[in-house]
Protein backbone atom coordinates (compact mmCIF):
# COMPACT_ATOMS: atom_id res chain seq x y z
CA UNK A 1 0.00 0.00 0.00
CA UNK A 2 1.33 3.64 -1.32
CA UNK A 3 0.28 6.74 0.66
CA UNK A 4 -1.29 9.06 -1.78
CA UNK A 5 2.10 11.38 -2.23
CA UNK A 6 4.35 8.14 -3.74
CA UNK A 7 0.95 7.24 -5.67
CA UNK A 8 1.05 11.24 -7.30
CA UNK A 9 4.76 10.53 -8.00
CA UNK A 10 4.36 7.35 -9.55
CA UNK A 11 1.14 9.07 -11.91
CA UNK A 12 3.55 11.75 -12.54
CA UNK A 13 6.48 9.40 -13.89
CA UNK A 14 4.78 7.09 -15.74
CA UNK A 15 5.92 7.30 -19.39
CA UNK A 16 9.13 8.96 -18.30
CA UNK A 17 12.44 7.31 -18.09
CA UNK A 18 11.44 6.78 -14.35
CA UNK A 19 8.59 4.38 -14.97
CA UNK A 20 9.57 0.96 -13.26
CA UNK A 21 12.73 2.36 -11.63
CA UNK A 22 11.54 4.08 -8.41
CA UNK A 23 11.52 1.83 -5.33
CA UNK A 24 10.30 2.58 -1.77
CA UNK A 25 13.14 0.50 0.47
CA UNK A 26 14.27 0.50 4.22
CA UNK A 27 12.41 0.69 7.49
CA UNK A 28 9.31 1.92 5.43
CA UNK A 29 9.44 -1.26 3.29
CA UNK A 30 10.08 -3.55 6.38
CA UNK A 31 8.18 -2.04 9.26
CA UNK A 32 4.90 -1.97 6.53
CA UNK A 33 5.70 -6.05 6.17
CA UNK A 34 6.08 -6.31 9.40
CA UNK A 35 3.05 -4.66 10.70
CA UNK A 36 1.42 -2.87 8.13
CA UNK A 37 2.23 1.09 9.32
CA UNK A 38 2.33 3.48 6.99
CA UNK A 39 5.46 5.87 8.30
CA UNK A 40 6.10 9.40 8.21
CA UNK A 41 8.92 9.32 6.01
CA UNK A 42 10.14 7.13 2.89
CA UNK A 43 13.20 6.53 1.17
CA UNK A 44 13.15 5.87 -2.61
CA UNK A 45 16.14 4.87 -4.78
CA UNK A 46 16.73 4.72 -8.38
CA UNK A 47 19.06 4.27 -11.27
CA UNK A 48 18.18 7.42 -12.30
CA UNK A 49 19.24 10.47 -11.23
CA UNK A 50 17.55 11.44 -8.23
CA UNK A 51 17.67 15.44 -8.04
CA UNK A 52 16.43 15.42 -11.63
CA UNK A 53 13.63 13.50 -9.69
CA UNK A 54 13.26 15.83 -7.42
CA UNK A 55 12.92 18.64 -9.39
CA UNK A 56 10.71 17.08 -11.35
CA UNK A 57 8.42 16.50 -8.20
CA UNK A 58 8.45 20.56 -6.90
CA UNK A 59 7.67 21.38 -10.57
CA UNK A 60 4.86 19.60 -10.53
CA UNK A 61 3.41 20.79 -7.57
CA UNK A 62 3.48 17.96 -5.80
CA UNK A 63 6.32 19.13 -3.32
CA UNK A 64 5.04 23.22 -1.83
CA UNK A 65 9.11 23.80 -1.56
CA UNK A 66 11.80 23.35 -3.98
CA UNK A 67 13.64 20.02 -2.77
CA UNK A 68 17.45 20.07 -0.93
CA UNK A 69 19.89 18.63 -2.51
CA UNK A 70 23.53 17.04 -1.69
CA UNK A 71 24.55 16.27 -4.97
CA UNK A 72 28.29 15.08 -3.57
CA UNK A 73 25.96 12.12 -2.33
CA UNK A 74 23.45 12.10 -5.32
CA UNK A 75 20.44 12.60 -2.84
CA UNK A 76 17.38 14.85 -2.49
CA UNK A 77 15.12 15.78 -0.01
CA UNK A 78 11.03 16.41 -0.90
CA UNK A 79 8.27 16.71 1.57
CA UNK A 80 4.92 15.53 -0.16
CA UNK A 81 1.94 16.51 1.46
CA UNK A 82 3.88 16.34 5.06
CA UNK A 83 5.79 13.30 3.82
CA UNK A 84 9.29 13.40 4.01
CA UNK A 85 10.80 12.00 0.92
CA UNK A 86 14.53 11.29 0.37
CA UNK A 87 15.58 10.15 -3.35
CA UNK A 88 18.85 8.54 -3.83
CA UNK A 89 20.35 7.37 -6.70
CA UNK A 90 21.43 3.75 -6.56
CA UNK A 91 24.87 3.83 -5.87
CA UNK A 92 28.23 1.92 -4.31
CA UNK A 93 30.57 3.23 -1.83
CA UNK A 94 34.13 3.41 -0.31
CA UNK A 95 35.16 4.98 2.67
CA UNK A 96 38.64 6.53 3.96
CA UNK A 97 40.19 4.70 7.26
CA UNK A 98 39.35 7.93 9.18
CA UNK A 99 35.82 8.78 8.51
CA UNK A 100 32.48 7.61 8.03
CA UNK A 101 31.33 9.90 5.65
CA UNK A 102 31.90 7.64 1.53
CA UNK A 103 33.36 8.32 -1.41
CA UNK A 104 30.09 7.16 -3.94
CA UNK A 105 29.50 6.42 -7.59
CA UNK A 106 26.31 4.95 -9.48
CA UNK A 107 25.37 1.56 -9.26
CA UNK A 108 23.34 -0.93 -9.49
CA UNK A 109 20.26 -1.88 -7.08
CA UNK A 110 22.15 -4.71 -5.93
CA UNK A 111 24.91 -2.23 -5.38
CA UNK A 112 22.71 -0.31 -3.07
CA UNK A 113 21.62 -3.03 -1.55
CA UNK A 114 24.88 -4.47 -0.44
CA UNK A 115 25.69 -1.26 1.27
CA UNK A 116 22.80 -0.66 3.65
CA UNK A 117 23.63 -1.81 7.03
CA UNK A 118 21.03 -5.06 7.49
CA UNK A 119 18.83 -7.15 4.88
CA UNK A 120 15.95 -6.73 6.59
CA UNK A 121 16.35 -3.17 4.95
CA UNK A 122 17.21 -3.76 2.14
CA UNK A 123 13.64 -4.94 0.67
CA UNK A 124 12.04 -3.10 -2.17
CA UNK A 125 8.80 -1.70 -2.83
CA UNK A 126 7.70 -0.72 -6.43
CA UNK A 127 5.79 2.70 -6.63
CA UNK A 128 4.43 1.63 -10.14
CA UNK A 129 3.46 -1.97 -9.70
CA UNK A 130 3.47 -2.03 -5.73
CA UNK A 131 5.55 -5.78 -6.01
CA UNK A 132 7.99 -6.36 -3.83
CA UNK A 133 11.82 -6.79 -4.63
CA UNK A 134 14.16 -8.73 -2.72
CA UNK A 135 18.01 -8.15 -4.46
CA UNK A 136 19.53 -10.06 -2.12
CA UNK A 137 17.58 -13.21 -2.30
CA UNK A 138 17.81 -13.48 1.54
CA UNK A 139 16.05 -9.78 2.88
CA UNK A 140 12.26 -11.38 2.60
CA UNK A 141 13.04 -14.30 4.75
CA UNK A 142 15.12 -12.69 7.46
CA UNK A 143 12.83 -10.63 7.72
CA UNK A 144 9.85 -12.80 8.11
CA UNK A 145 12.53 -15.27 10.54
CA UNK A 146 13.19 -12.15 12.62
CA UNK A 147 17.02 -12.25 11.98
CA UNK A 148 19.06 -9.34 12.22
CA UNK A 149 21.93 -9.87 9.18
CA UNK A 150 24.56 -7.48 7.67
CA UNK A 151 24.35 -7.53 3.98
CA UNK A 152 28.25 -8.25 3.94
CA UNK A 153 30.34 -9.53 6.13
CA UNK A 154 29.55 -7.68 9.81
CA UNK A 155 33.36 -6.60 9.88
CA UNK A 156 33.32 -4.58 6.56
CA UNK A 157 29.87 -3.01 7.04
CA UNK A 158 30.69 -1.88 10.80
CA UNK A 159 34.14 -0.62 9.37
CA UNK A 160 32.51 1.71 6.41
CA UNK A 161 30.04 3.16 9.03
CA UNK A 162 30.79 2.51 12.66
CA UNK A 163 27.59 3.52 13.96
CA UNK A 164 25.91 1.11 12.42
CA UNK A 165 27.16 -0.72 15.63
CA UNK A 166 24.36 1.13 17.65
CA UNK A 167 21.91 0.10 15.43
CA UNK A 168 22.21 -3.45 15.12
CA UNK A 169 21.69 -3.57 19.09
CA UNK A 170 19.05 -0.92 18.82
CA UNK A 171 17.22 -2.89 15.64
CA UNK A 172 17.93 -6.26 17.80
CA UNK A 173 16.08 -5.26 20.91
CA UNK A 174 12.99 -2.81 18.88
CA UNK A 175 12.06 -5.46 16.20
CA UNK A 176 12.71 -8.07 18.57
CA UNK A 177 15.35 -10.23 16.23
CA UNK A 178 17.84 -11.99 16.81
CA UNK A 179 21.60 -11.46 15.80
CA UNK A 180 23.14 -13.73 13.69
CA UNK A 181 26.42 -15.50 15.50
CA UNK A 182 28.91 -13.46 14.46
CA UNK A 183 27.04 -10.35 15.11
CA UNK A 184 28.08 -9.41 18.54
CA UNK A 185 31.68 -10.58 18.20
CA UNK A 186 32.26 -8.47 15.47
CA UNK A 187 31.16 -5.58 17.45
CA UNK A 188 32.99 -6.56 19.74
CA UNK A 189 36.19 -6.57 17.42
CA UNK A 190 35.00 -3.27 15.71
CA UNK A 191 34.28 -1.22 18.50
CA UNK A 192 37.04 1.13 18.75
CA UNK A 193 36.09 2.25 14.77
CA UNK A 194 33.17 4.16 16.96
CA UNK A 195 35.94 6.64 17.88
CA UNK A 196 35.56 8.48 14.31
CA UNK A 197 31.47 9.02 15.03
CA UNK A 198 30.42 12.06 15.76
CA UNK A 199 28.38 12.07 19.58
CA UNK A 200 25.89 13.91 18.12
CA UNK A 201 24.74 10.74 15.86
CA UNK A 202 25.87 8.33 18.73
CA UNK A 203 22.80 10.85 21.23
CA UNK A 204 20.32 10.25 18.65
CA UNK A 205 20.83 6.34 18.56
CA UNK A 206 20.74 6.79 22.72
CA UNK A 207 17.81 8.26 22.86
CA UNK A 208 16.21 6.01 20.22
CA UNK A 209 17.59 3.55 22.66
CA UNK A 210 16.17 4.57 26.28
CA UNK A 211 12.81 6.12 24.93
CA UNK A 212 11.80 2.17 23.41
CA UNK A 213 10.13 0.12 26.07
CA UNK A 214 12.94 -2.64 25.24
CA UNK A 215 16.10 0.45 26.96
CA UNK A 216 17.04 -1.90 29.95
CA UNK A 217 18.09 -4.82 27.11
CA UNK A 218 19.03 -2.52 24.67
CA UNK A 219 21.75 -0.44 27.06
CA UNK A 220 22.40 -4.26 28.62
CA UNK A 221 23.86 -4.98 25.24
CA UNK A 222 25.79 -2.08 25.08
CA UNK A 223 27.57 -3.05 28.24
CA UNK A 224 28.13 -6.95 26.89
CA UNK A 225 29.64 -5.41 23.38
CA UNK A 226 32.11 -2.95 25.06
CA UNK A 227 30.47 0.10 23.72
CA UNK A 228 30.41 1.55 27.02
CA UNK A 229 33.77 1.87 26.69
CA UNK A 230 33.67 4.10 23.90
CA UNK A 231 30.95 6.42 24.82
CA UNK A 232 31.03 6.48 28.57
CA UNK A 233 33.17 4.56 30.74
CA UNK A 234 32.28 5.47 33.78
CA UNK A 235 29.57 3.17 33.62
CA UNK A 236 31.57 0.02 33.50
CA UNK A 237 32.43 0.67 37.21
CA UNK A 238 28.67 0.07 37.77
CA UNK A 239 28.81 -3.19 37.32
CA UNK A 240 29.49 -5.31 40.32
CA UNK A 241 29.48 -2.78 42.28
CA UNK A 242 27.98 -4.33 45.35
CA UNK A 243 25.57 -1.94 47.58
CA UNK A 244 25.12 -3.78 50.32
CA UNK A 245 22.09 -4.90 52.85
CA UNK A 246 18.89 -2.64 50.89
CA UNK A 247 20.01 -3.86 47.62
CA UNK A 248 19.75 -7.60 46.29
CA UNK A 249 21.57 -6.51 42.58
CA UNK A 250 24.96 -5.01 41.79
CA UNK A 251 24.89 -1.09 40.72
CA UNK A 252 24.13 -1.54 37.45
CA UNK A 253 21.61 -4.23 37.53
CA UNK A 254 20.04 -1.94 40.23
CA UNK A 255 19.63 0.53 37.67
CA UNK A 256 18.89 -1.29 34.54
CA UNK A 257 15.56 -2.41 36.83
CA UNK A 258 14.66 1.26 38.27
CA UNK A 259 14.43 2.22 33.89
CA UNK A 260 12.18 -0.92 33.94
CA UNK A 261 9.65 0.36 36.56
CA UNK A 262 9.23 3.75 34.90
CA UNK A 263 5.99 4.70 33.76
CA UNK A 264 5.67 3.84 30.54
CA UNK A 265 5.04 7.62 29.36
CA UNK A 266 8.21 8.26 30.76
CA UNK A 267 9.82 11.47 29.13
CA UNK A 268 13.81 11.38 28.17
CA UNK A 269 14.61 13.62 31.11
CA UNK A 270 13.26 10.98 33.68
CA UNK A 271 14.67 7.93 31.57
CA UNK A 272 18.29 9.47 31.32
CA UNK A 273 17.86 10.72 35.43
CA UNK A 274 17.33 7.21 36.10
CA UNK A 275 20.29 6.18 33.88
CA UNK A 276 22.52 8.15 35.60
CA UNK A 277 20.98 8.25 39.44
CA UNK A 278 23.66 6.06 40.83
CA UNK A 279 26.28 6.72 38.63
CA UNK A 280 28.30 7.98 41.70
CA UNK A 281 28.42 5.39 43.75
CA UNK A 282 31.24 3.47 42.27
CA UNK A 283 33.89 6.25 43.25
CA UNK A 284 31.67 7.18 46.33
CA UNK A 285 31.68 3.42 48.32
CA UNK A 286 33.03 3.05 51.82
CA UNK A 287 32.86 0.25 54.17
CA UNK A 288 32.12 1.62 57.37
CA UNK A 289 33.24 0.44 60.70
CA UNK A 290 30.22 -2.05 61.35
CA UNK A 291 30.48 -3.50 58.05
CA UNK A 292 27.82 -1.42 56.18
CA UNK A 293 27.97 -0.10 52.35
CA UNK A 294 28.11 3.52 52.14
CA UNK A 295 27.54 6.13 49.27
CA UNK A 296 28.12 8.95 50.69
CA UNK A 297 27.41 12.27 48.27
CA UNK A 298 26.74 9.91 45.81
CA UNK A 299 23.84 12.03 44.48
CA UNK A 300 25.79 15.19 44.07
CA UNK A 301 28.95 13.59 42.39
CA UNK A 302 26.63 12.04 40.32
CA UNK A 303 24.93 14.90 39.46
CA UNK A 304 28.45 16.22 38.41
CA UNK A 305 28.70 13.23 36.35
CA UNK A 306 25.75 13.61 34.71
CA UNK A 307 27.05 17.24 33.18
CA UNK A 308 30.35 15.89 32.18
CA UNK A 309 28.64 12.87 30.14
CA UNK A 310 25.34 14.53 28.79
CA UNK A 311 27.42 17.44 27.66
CA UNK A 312 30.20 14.95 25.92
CA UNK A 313 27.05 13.41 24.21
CA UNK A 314 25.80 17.02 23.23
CA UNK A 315 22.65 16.90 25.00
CA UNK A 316 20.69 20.15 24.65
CA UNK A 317 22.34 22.19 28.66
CA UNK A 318 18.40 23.00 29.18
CA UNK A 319 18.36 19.33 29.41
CA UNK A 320 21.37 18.40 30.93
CA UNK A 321 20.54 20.94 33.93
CA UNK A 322 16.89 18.95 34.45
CA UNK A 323 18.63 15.68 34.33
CA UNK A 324 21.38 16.37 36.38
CA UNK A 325 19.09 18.55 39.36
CA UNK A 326 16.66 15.24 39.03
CA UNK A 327 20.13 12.78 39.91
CA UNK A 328 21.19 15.30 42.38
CA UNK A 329 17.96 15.37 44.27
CA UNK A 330 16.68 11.60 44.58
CA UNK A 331 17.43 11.03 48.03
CA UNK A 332 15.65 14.05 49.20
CA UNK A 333 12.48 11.74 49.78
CA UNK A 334 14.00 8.94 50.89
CA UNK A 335 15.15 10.91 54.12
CA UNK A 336 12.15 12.36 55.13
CA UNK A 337 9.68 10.46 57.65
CA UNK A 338 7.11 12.87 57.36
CA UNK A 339 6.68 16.02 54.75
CA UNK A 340 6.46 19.24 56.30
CA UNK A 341 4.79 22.45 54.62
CA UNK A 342 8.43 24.43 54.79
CA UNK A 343 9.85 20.98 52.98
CA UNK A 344 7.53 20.74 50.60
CA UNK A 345 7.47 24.38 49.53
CA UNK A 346 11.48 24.07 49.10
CA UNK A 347 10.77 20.86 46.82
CA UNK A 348 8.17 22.92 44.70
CA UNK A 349 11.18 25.64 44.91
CA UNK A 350 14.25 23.85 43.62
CA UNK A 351 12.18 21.51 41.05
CA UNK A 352 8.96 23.28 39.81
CA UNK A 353 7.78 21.82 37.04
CA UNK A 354 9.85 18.49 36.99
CA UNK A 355 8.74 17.56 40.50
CA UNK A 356 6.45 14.69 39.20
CA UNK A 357 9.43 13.56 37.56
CA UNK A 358 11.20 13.36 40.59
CA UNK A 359 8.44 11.77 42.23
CA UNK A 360 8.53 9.04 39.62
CA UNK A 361 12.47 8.78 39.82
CA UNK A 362 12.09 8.56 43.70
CA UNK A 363 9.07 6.01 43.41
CA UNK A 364 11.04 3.57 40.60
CA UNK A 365 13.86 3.97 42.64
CA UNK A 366 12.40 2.56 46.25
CA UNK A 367 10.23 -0.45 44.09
CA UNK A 368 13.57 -1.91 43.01
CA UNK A 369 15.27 -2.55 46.03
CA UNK A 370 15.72 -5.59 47.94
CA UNK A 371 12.39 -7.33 48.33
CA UNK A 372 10.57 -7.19 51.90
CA UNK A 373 12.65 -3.82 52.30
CA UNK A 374 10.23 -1.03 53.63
CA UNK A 375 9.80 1.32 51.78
CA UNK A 376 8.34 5.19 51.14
CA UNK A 377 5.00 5.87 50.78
CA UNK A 378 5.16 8.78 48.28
CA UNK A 379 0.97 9.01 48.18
CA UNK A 380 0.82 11.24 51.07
CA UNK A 381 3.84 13.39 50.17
CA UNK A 382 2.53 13.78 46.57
CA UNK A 383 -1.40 15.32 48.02
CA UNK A 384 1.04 17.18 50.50
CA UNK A 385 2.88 19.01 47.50
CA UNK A 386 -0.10 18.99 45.29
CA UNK A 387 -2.09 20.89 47.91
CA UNK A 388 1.26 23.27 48.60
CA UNK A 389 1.75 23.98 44.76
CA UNK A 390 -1.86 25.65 44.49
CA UNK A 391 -1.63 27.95 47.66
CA UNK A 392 2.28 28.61 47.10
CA UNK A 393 3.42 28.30 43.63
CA UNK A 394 7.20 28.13 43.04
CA UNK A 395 6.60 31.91 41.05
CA UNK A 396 5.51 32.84 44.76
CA UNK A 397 9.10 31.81 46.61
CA UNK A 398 11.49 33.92 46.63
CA UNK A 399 12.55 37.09 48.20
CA UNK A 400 10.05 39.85 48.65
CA UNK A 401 12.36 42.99 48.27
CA UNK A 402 14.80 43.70 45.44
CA UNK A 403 18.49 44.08 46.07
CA UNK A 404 17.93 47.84 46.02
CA UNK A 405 15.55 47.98 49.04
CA UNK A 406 18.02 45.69 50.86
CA UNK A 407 20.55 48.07 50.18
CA UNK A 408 18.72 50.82 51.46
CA UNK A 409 17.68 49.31 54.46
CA UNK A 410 21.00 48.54 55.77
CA UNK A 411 22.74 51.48 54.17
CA UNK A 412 25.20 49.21 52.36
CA UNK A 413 26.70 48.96 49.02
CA UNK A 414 26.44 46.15 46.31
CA UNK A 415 27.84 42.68 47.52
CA UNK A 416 28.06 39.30 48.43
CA UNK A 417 25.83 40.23 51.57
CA UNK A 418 23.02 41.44 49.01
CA UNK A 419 22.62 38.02 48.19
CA UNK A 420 22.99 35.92 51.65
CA UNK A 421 19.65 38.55 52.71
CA UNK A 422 17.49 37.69 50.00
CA UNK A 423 18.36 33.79 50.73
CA UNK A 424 17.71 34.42 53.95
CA UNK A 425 14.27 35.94 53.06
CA UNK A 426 13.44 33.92 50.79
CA UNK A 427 13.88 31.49 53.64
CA UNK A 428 11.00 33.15 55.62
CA UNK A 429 8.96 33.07 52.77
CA UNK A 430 9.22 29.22 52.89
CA UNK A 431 9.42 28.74 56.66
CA UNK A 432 5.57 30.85 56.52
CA UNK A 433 6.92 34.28 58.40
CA UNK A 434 5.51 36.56 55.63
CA UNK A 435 4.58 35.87 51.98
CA UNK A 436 6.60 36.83 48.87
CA UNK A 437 3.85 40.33 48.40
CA UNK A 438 4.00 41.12 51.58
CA UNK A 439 7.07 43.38 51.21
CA UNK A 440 6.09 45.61 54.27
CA UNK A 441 7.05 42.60 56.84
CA UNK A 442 10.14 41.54 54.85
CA UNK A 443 10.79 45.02 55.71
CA UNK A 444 10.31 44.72 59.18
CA UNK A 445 11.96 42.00 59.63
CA UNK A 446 14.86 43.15 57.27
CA UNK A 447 15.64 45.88 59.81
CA UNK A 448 15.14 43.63 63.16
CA UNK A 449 18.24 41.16 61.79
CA UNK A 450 19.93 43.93 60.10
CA UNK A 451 23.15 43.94 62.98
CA UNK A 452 23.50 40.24 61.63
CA UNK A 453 24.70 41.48 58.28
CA UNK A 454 26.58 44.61 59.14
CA UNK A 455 29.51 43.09 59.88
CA UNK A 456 33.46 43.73 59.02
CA UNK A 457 33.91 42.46 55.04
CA UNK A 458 36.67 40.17 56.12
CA UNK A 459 33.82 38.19 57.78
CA UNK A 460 31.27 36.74 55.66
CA UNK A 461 27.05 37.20 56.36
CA UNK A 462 24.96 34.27 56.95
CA UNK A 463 22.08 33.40 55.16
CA UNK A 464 19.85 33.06 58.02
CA UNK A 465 17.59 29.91 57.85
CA UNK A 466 15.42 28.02 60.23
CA UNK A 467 18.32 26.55 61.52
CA UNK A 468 20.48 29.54 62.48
C-alpha cells in the first residue's frame, strides 16, 4: 500500500524514463511487512538520477518547496503533502580509514543493496506496480525469521560506518530479532572504529535507545559489546558494584531495573535521570566500621557526572541541567519520615515543574530494592505538595524585596551580603513568616536582623535559615 504522495509521483512518472525504476526501500518497506504502518517518512532509490527527480516533483506541484539537494551524495530531499521523501540514486561506496562519511559512484540496485547496514532493509517496494523486490535473495526471509543480518560480512559493514554498531543492538532489541552468531563478536572486534562518530549521531541512537520500552536490554547490550567503553566509561564501574544490605543486585543491575519500573510515558529527562541516578556510587563506596555499604554524596557527584557525560554526548544544557538537578535530588524523599509544609514548599522551589518527575524517579527507585525492604509511601507526600503547589506556587518563593531595598535598608553597598539577605528571606517566605507580596514585613523583619549582616567584610554574612 502507497500513501497518496508516492501514488502522485508514480502518476507523474509514468511514461518517463522513471517508470519501473523508483523503489520505496528500508524501514518503510520492512516495518509496513512487518506490521502494516504506513510511516512518516520514505526513502526511494533509483538508477536514475535522483535530483532530476526531485525537481521534477516541486515542478509539478506535488512538493510546496523546492527540494534540498547534496549532490556530492546524489540525494534529495522532498516533503509531499507532510511526507518526508529522500531520493537517492542507486549507488556503491568506499570509505577513507578515518571517517564515516563515503566516497560514492552509481550503481546498481544490488549495489545499493549491499551497502545498507542489514537485509531486513534492504527490501524493495515498487511505486508503479506495488511488487515487492528482494536483491539479495535473503532480505524477505530474514525478515519474516526475525534475523538481524549485515548484507556483507559484519566486519566490513561496521568498518565503512561505525555507527551502524548502535543500530544493530538498537534494531535487535525494537524489532525483537535476533543477531546472527557473528554479530556481537564483530562488534565486539569493531568497537574502537566508533571513535571516528560524531556524539551527536551516537545521542540520537541513545535516545532512540532509552525512549523504546525494550532500553534496559538494549543499554544491557551495550555493556556486553564494550560500547560503554567508547561512549562512557564510567559506567563500567557500575557493574558489580555491590551496595550492600537494601540492595539484592549489583549497581548496574540496580539501575537497569529502576528504567524498567518507569511509567511507561516516561519522558527522556526521567529515563536518562534514572540512567545516571547512581552513577556515583562506584567512586563514592566506603565500608564503614560495622560493616555497612556507604555512598556517601553519591547524588551530588553524580549529578556532576551527569554534566560531564550529557554534555560529551551534546545533549541540549536545558536538558542536561533537568537531568542532572533530578540525579542530584533523589534522596531528598527517601530521608524524610514525614513532609512538612516548609519541605515541601522548598521541593516545589528547587524543582517546579519536573517535580512529578522526581516523584517518579524517587518512586522507581524505592520499588527496586531488595524485596521485603520497607519502603516510602510517596501518596501522602505527593497530596502534601499537590495541595502546597496551588496555595504557594514556586513563582511565589522567593525574596520579597529587590536588592535595592536591601541596600537601602541597611545602608550598604552592592555585595556578596546582598545576596545571603534575599536567601535568607526567601527562607521566611518558605518557613511561613511573611509571603513573597508582603514586602512591608520583609521590611520589618529586614531591619530587626539587620546587625546580623553589618559586619566587618573580612567576615562573611549568613544566610539566616530556620536553623540559624
Amino acid at each position: 500500500m502507497l500513501p497518496t504522495p508516492l501514488l502522485k509521483i508514480a502518476g507523474l512518472t509514468r511514461n518517463t524514463k522513471f517508470e519501473n525504476d523508483l523503489f520505496a526501500v528500508g524501514g518503510y518497506v520492512r516495518d509496513q511487512i512487518l506490521t502494516g504502518r504506513l510511516g512518516d517518512d520514505v526513502d526511494i532509490v533509483t538508477t536514475g538520477d535522483a535530483i532530476e527527480l526531485a525537481n521534477l516533483i516541486f515542478q509539478a506541484g506535488i512538493a510546496a518547496h523546492p527540494p534540498v539537494t547534496y549532490p556530492r551524495f546524489g540525494t534529495a530531499l522532498v516533503v509531499c503533502d507532510g511526507l518526508s521523501v529522500e531520493i537517492v540514486t542507486a549507488r556503491r561506496e568506499s570509505y577513507d580509514p578515518t571517517s564515516r562519511k563515503p566516497a560514492v559512484e552509481t550503481g546498481t540496485l544490488m549495489d545499493d543493496a549491499l551497502r545498507r547496514d542489514f537485509t531486513c532493509n534492504t527490501l524493495l517496494l515498487g511505486l508503479h506496480d506495488q511488487e515487492i523486490r528482494d536483491p539479495l535473495g535473503i532480505g524477505l526471509s530474514d525478515l519474516h525469521a526475525g534475523i538481524l543480518r549485515t548484507p556483507r560480512p559484519a566486519e566490513e559493514t561496521f568498518r565503512d560506518d561505525p555507527l551502524r554498531m548502535l543500530r544493530a543492538i538498537r534494531f535487535r532489541w525494537k524489532l525483537g530479532f535476533a543477531p546472527t552468531d557473528d554479530l556481537w563478536d564483530s562488534i565486539r572486534t569493531s568497537r574502537e572504529r566508533l571513535r571516528i562518530v560524531s556524539f551527536e549521531r551516537i545521542r540520537d541512537e541513545i535516545v532512540k535507545m532509552v525512549m523504546h520500552p525494550t532500553a534496559p536490554d538494549a543499554l544491557n547490550s551495550l555493556m556486553e559489546c564494550g560500547l560503554f567503553e567508547i561512549i562512557a566509561p564510567e559506567f563500567l564501574a557500575m557493574v558489580n558494584c555491590e551496595q550492600g544490605k537494601w540492595h539484592h543486585l549489583d549497581v548496574w543491575d540496580h539501575t537497569m531495573l529502576v528504567l524498567r519500573n518507569l511509567p511507561p510515558d516516561a519522558s527522556l529527562e526521567l529515563r536518562l535521570a534514572a540512567l545516571f541516578h547512581d552513577v556515583a556510587k562506584p567512586p563514592t563506596r566506603s565500608i564503614d566500621t560495622d560493616g555497612n555499604t556507604r555512598f556517601f554524596g553519591h547524588e551530588t557527584e553524580g549529578a556532576s557526572m551527569t554534566w560531564d557525560i550529557l554534555n560529551r554526548w551534546k545533549f541540549s544544557n536545558r536538558t542536561i541541567l533537568r537531568v542532572a538537578n533530578l540525579v542530584k535530588g533523589h534522596m531528598r524523599l527517601g530521608t524524610m519520615n514525614h513532609l512538612t509544609t516548609p519541605a515541601a514548599r522548598r521541593l516545589i522551589r528547587d524543582f517546579d515543574e519536573d517535580l512529578p518527575l522526581l516523584l517518579d524517579l524517587v518512586e522507581a527507585d524505592a520499588s527496586s530494592l531488595r524485596p521485603g525492604v520497607r519502603v516510602i509511601d510517596l501518596a501522602p507526600m505527593r497530596e502534601k505538595l499537590a495541595a502546597t503547589a496551588v496555595s504557594t506556587p514556586a513563582s511565589r518563593i522567593r525574596s520579597p524585596l529587590t536588592g535595592e531595598v536591601v541596600m537601602e535598608i541597611l545602608s550598604i553597598g552592592p555585595g556578596p551580603v546582598i545576596g545571603a539577605v534575599q536567601r535568607s528571606l526567601e527562607e521566611q517566605v518558605i518557613q511561613g513568616t511573611f509571603s513573597s507580596d508582603d514586602t512591608e514585613a520583609a521590611r520589618d523583619w529586614l531591619r530587626t536582623h539587620a546587625h546580623l549582616y553589618r559586619r566587618p567584610h573580612s567576615e562573611p554574612s549568613p544566610a539566616i535559615t530556620d536553623q540559624t
